[in-house]
Protein backbone atom coordinates (compact mmCIF):
# COMPACT_ATOMS: atom_id res chain seq x y z
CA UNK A 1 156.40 35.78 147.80
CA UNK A 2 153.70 38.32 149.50
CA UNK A 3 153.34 41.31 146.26
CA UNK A 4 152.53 44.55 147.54
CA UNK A 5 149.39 45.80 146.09
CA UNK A 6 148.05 49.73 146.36
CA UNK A 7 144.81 50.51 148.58
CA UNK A 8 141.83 50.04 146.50
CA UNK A 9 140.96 53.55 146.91
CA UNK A 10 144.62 54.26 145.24
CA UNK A 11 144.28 51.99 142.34
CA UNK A 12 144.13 52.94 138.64
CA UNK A 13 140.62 51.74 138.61
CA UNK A 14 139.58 53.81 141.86
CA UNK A 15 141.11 56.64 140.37
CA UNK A 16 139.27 56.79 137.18
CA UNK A 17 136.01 56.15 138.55
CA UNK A 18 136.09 58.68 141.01
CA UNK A 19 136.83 61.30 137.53
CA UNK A 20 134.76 59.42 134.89
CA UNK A 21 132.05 57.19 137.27
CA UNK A 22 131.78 52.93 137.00
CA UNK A 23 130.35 53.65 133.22
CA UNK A 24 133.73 53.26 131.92
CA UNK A 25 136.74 51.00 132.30
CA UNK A 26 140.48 52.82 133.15
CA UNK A 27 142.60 53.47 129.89
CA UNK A 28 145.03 50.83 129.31
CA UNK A 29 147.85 53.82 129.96
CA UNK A 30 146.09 54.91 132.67
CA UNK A 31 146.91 58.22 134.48
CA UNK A 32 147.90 58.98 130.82
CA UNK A 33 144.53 59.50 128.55
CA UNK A 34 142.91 60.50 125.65
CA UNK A 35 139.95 62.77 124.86
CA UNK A 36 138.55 59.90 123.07
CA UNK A 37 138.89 57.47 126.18
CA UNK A 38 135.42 59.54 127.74
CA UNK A 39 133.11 58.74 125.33
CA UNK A 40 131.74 55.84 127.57
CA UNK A 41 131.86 58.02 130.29
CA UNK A 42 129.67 61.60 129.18
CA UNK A 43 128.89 62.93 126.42
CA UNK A 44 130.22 66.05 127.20
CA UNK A 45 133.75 65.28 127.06
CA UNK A 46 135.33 68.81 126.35
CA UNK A 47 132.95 70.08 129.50
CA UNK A 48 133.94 67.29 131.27
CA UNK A 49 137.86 68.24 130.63
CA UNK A 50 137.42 71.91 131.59
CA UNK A 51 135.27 71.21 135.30
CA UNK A 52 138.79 69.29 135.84
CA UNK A 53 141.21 71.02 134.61
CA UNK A 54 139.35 73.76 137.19
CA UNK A 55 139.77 71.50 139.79
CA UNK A 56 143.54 70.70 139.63
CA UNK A 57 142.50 67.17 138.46
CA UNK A 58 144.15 66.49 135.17
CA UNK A 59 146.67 68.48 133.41
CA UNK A 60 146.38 68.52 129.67
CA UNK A 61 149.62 67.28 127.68
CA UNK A 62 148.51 67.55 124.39
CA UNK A 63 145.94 68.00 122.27
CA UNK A 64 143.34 65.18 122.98
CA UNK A 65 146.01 63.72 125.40
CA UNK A 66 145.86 64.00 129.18
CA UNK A 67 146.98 63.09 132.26
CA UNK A 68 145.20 62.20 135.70
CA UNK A 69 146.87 64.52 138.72
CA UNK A 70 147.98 62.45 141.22
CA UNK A 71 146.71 62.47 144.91
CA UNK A 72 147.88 65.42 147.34
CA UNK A 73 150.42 66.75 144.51
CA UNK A 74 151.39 70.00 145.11
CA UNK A 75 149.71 73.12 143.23
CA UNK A 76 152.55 73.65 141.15
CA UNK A 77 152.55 70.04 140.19
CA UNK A 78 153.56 69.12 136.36
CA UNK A 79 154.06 66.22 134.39
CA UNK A 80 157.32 64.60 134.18
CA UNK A 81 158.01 64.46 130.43
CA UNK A 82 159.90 61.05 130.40
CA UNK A 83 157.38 59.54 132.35
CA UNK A 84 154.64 60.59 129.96
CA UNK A 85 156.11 59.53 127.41
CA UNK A 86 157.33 55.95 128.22
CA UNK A 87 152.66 55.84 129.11
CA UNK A 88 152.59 57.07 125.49
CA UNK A 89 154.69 54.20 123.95
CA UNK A 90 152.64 51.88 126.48
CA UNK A 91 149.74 53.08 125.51
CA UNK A 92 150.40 51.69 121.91
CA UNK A 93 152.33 48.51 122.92
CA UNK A 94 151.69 47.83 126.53
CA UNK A 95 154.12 47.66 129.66
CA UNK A 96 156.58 45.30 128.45
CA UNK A 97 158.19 45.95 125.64
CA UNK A 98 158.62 49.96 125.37
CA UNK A 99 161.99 51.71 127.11
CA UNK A 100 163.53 54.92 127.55
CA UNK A 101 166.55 54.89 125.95
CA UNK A 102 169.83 57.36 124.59
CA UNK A 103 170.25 60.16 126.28
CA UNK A 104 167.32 60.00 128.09
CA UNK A 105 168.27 56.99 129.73
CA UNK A 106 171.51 58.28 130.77
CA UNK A 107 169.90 61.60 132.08
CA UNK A 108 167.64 59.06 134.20
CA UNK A 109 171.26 57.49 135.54
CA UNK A 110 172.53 60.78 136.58
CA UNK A 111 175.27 61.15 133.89
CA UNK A 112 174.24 63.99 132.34
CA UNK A 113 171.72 66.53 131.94
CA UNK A 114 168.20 66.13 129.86
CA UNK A 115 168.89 66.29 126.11
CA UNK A 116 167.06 69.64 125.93
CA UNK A 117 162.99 69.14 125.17
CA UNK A 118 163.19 65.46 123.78
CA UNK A 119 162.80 62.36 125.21
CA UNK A 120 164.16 59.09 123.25
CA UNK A 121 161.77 55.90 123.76
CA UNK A 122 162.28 52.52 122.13
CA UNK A 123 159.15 50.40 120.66
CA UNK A 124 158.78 47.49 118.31
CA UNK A 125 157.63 48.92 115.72
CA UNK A 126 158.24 52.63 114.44
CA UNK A 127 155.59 55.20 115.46
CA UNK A 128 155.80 59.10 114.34
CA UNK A 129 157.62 61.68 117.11
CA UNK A 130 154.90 63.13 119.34
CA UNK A 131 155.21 66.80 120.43
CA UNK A 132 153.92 67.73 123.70
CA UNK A 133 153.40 71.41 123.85
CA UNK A 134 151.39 70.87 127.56
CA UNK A 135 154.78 69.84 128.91
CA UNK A 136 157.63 71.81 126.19
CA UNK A 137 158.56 68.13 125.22
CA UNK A 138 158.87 66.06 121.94
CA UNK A 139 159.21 62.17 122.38
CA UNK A 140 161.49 60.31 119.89
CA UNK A 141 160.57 57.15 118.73
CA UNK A 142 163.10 54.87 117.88
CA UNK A 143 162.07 51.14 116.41
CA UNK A 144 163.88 48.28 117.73
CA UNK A 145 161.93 44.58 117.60
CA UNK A 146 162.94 42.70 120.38
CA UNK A 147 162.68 38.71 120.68
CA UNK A 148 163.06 39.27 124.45
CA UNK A 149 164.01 41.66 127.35
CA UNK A 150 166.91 41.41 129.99
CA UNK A 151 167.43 42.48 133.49
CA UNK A 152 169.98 43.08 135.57
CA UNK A 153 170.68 40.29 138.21
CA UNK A 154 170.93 41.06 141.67
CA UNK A 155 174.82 40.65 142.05
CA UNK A 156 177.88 42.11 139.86
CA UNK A 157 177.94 38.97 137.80
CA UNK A 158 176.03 39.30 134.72
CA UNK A 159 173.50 37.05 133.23
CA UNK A 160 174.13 35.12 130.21
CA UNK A 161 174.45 36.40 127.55
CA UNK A 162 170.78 36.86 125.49
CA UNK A 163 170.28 36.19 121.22
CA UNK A 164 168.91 39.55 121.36
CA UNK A 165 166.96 42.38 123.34
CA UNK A 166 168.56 45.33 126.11
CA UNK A 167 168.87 45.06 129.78
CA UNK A 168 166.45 47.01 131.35
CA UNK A 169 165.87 48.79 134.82
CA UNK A 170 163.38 50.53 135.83
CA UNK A 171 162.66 53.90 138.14
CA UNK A 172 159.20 54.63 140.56
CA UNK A 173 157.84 58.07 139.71
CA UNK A 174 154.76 60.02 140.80
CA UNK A 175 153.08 59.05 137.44
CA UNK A 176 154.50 55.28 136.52
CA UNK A 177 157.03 52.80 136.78
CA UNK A 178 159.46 53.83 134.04
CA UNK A 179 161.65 51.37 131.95
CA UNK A 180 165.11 52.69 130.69
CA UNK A 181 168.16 50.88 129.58
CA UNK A 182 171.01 49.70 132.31
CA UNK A 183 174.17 51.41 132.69
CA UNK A 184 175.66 48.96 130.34
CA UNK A 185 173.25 48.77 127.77
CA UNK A 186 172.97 52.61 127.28
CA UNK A 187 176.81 53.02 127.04
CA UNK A 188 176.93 50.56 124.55
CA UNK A 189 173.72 52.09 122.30
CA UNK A 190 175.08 55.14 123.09
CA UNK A 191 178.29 54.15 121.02
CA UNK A 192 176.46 52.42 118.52
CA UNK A 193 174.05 55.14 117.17
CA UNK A 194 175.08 58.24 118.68
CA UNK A 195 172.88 60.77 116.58
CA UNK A 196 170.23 58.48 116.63
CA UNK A 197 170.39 58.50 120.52
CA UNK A 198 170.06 62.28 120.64
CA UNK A 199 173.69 62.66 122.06
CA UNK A 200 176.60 63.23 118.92
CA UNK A 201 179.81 64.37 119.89
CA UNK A 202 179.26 63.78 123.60
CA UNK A 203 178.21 60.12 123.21
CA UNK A 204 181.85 59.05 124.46
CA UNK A 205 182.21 61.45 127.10
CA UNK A 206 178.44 60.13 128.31
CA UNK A 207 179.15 56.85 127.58
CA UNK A 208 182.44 56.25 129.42
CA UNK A 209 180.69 58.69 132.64
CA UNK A 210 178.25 55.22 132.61
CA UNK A 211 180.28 52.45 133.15
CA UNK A 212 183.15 54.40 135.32
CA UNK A 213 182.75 51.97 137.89
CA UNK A 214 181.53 49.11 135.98
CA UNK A 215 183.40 46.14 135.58
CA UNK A 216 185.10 45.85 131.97
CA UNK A 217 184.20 41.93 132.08
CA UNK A 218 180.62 42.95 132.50
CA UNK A 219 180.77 45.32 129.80
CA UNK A 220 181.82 42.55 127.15
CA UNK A 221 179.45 39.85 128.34
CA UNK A 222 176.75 42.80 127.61
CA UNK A 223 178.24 43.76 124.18
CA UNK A 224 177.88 40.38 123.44
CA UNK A 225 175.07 39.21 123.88
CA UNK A 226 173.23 42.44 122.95
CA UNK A 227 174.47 43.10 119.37
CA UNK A 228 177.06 45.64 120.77
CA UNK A 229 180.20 44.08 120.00
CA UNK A 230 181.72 47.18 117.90
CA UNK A 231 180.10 49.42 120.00
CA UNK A 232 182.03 48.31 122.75
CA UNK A 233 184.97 48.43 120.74
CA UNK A 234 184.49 52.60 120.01
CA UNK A 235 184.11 53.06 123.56
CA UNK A 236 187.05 50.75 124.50
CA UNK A 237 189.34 51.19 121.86
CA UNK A 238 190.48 47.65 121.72
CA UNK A 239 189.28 44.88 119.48
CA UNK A 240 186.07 42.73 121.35
């Protein structure tokens, strides 16, 4: 199978040099970056961040945390909070194993509006809420260890069942490839920890809005195989 790969001029690497020259290697959550990431590049760092920020070349998210502009955007360009902060959680624990997740996830599906200024984000191990005062957003870590991630297949019959870990899909933006939580598997976490997922109240309105069209068989093979098997039950109202 033929992958499609981005014009060298386009790639993360190309990018970076053309800001920071060949002396230093792209961040690992690379457009997103840190202050401390240009120390192999100058040592002028702060001058370094203001000649760019006066170019339209970075926006600042943060303190000590940045973000690489991307190519042609338009002046009024700004950083899309969810997609910063799925790089931040990467940034820590690479590209497989952090997700959007809660509210956020079911924003991302189209089921509701943003959950105000946060943005909920799943990672292995429990990291300290990050406010972003560049972007008027706070991220909300949430620790979940995972011994493995799902996907959706590519017809309505789901896969097996896993031991353990969510279903995942995943959304193209202008700064990264975001991971969130399937249909399913957002319902079903919505149900199970509503106030940790940033919704209360609403969590059964939201949740029910997410799997209106979804098969009820698929909803049970999910629940059961991801740990969901009373949360399924809340948003059913039957016994699983």
């Amino acid at each position: 199978m033929r992958v499609a790969r981005l014009p060298l001029r386009d790639s993360p690497r190309a990018r970076w040099t053309r800001l920071a020259g060949w002396a230093s290697q792209a961040p690992l959550s690379f457009p997103l970056f840190a202050t401390a990431d240009l120390s192999r590049a100058t040592r002028t760092p702060q001058g370094w961040l203001a000649e760019r920020r006066r170019e339209g070349a970075i926006a600042t998210v943060a303190p000590g945390l940045h973000v690489v502009v991307p190519r042609d955007a338009d002046p009024e360009w700004q950083p899309d909070p969810v997609q910063v902060a799925w790089l931040l959680a990467a940034r820590t624990f690479g590209a497989v194993w952090p997700y959007v997740s809660g509210i956020s996830a079911a924003a991302l599906h189209g089921v509701c509006e943003p959950w105000g200024r946060e943005v909920h984000v799943t990672v292995p191990r429990q990291m300290r809420d990050r406010d972003l005062p560049g972007i008027s957003a706070v991220v909300r870590f949430h620790q979940r260890h995972e011994s493995r991630i799902g996907w959706p297949p590519n017809n309505r019959i789901p896969a097996r069942p896993a031991p353990a870990g969510p279903v995942l899909d995943t959304k193209p933006g202008d700064l990264c490839t975001v991971r969130y939580t399937s249909r399913i598997q957002t319902a079903l976490d919505l149900m199970h920890s509503p106030e940790r997922s940033g919704v209360g109240e609403s969590a059964l309105a939201v949740a029910q809005a997410l799997i209106l069209d979804v098969p009820t068989r698929d909803v049970m093979t999910t629940a059961s195989g991801q740990r969901r098997k009373r949360a399924y039950e809340r948003l059913r109202g039957v016994r699983a």
